[in-house]
N, C-alpha and C. Protein backbone atom coordinates (compact mmCIF):
# COMPACT_ATOMS: atom_id res chain seq x y z
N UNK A 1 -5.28 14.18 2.64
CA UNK A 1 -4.33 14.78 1.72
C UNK A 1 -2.92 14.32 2.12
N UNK A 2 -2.12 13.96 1.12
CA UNK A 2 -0.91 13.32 1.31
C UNK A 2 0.20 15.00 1.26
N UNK A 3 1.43 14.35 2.04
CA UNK A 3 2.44 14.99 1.83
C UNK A 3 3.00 15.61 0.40
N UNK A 4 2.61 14.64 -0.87
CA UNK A 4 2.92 14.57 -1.84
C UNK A 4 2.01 15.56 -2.61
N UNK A 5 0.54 15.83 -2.26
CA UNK A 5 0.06 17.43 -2.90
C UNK A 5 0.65 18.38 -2.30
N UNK A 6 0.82 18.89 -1.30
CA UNK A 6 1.65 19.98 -0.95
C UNK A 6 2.58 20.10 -2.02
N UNK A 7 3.73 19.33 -2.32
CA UNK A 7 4.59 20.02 -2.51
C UNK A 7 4.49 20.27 -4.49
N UNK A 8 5.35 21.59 -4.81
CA UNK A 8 5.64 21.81 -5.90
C UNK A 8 5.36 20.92 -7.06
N UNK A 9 5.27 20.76 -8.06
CA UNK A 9 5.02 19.32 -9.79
C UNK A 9 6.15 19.06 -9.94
N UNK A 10 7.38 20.21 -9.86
CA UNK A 10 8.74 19.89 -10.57
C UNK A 10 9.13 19.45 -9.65
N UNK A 11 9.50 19.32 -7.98
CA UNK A 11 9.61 18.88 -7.17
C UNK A 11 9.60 17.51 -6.72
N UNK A 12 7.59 17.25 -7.39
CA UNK A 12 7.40 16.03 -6.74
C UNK A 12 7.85 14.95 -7.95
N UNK A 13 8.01 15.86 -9.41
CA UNK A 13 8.43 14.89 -10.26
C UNK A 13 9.98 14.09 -10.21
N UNK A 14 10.38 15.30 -9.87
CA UNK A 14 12.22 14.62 -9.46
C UNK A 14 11.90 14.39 -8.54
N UNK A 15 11.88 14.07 -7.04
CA UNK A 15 11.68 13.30 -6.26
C UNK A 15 11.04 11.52 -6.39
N UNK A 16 10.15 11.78 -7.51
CA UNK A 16 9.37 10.19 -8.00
C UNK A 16 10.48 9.69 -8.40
N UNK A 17 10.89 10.54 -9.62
CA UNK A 17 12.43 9.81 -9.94
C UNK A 17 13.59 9.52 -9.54
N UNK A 18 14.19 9.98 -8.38
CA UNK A 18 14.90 9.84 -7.41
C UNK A 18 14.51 8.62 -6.62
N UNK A 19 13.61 8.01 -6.03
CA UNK A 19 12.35 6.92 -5.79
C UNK A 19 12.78 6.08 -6.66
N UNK A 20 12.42 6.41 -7.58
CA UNK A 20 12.36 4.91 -8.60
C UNK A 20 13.46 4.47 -9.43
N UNK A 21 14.77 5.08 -8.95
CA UNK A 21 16.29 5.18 -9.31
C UNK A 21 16.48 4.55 -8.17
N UNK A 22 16.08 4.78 -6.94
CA UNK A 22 16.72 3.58 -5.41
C UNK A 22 16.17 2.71 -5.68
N UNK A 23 14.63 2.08 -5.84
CA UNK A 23 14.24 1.35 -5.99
C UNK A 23 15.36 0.04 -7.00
N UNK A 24 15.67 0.70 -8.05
CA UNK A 24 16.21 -0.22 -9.27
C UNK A 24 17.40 -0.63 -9.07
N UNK A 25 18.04 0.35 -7.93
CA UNK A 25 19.84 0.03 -7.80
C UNK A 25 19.63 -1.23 -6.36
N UNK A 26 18.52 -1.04 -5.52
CA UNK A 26 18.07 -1.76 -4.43
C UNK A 26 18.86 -0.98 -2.78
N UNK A 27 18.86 0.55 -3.34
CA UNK A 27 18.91 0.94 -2.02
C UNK A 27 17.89 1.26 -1.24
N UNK A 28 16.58 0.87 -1.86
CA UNK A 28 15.32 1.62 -1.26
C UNK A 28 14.43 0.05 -1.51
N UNK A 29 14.02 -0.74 -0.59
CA UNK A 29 13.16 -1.61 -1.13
C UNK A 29 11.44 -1.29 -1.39
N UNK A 30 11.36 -2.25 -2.40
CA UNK A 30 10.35 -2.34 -3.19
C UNK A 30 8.98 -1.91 -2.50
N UNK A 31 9.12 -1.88 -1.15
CA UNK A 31 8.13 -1.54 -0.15
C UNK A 31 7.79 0.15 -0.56
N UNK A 32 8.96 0.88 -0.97
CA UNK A 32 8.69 2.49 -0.94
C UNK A 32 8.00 2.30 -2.48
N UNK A 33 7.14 1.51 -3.08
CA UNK A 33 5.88 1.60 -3.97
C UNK A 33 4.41 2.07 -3.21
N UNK A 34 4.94 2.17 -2.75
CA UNK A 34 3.37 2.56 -1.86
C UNK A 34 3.63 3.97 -2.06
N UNK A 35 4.92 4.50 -1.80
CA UNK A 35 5.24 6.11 -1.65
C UNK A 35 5.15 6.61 -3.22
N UNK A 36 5.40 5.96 -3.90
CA UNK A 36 5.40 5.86 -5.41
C UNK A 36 4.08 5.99 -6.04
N UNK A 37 3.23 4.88 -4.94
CA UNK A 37 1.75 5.41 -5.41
C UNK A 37 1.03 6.79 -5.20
N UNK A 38 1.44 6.94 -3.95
CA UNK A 38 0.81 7.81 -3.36
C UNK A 38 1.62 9.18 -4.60
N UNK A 39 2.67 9.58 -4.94
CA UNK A 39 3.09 10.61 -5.41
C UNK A 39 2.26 10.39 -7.30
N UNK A 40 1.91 9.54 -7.22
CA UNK A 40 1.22 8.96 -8.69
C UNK A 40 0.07 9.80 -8.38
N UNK A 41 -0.86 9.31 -7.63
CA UNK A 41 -1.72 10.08 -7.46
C UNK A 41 -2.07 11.51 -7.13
N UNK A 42 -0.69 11.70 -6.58
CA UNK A 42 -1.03 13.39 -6.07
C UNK A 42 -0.73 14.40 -7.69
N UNK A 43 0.20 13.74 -8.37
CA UNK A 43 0.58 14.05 -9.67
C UNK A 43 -0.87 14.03 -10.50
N UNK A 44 -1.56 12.75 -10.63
CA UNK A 44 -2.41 12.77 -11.80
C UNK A 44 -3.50 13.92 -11.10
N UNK A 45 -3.85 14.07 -10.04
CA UNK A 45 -4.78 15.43 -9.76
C UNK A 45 -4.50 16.47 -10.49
N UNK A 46 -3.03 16.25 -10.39
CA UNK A 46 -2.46 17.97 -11.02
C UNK A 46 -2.46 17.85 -12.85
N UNK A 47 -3.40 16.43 -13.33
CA UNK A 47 -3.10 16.36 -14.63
C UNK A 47 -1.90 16.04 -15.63
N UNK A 48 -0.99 15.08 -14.58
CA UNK A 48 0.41 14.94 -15.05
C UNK A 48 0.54 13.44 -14.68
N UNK A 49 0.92 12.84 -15.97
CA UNK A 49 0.84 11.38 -16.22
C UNK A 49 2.66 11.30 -15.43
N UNK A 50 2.90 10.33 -14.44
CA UNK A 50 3.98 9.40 -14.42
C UNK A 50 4.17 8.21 -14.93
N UNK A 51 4.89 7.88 -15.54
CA UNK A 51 5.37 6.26 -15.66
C UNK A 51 5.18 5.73 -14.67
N UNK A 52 4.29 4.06 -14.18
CA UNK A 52 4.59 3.37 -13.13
C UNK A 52 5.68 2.40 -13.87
N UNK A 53 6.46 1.91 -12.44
CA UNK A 53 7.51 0.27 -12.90
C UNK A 53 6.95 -0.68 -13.04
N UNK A 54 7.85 -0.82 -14.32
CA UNK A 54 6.87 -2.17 -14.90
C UNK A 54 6.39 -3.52 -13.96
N UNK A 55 6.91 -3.56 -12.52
CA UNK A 55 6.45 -4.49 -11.59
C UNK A 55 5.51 -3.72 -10.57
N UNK A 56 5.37 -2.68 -10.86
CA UNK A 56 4.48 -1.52 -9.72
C UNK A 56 3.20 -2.63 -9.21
N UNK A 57 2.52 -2.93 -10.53
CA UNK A 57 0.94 -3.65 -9.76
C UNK A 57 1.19 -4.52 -9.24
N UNK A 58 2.30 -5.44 -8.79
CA UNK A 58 2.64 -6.74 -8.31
C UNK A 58 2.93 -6.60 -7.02
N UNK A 59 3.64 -4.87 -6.36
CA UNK A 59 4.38 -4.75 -5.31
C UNK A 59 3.50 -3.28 -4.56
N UNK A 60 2.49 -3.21 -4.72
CA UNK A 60 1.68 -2.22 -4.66
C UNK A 60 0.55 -2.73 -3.48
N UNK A 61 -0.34 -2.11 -2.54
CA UNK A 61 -1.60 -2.62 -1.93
C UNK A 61 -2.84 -1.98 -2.74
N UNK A 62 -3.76 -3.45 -2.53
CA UNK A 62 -4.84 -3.32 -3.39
C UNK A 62 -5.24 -1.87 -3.44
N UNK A 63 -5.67 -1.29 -2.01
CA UNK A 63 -6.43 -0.07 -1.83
C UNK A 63 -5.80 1.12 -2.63
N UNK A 64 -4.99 1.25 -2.64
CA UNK A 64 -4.19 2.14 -3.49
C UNK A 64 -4.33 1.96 -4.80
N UNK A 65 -3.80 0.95 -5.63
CA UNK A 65 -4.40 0.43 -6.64
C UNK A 65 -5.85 0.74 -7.05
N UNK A 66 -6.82 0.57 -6.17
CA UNK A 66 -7.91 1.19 -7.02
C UNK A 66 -8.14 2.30 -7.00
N UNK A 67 -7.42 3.51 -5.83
CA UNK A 67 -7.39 4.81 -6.14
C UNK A 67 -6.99 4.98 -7.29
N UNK A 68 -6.17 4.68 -7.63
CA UNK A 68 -5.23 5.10 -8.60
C UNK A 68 -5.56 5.20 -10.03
N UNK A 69 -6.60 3.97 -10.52
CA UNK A 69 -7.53 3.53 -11.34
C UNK A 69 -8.96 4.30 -11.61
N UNK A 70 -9.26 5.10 -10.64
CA UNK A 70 -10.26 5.82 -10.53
C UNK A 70 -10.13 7.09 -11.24
């Protein structure tokens, strides 16, 4: 279980977005997609679709990727 089920939906949703706002300005590199995944997934458990970035599957690890798909 990730850090990212624990916490709150409204929480972990502004936080994704906060994430993927550093990501785009380049204060956070492209590496914190993994953290991005991981909060993707703890979200869709809870039945709540996120947007991935449109370069997410390119900068992502496989294993995660097929969680995610599942």
């Amino acid at each position: 279980m990730s850090l990212y089920e624990k916490l709150p939906s409204d929480f972990l949703i502004q936080f994704y977005n906060e994430v993927k706002k550093m990501i785009s300005k380049g204060i956070v590199s492209k590496k914190m997609y993994y953290e991005l995944g991981l909060m993707i997934a703890a979200a869709s458990k809870r039945g709540i679709q996120l947007d991935k970035p449109k370069d997410f599957e390119q900068n992502i690890v496989p294993e995660l990727l097929l969680e995610l798909n599942n």
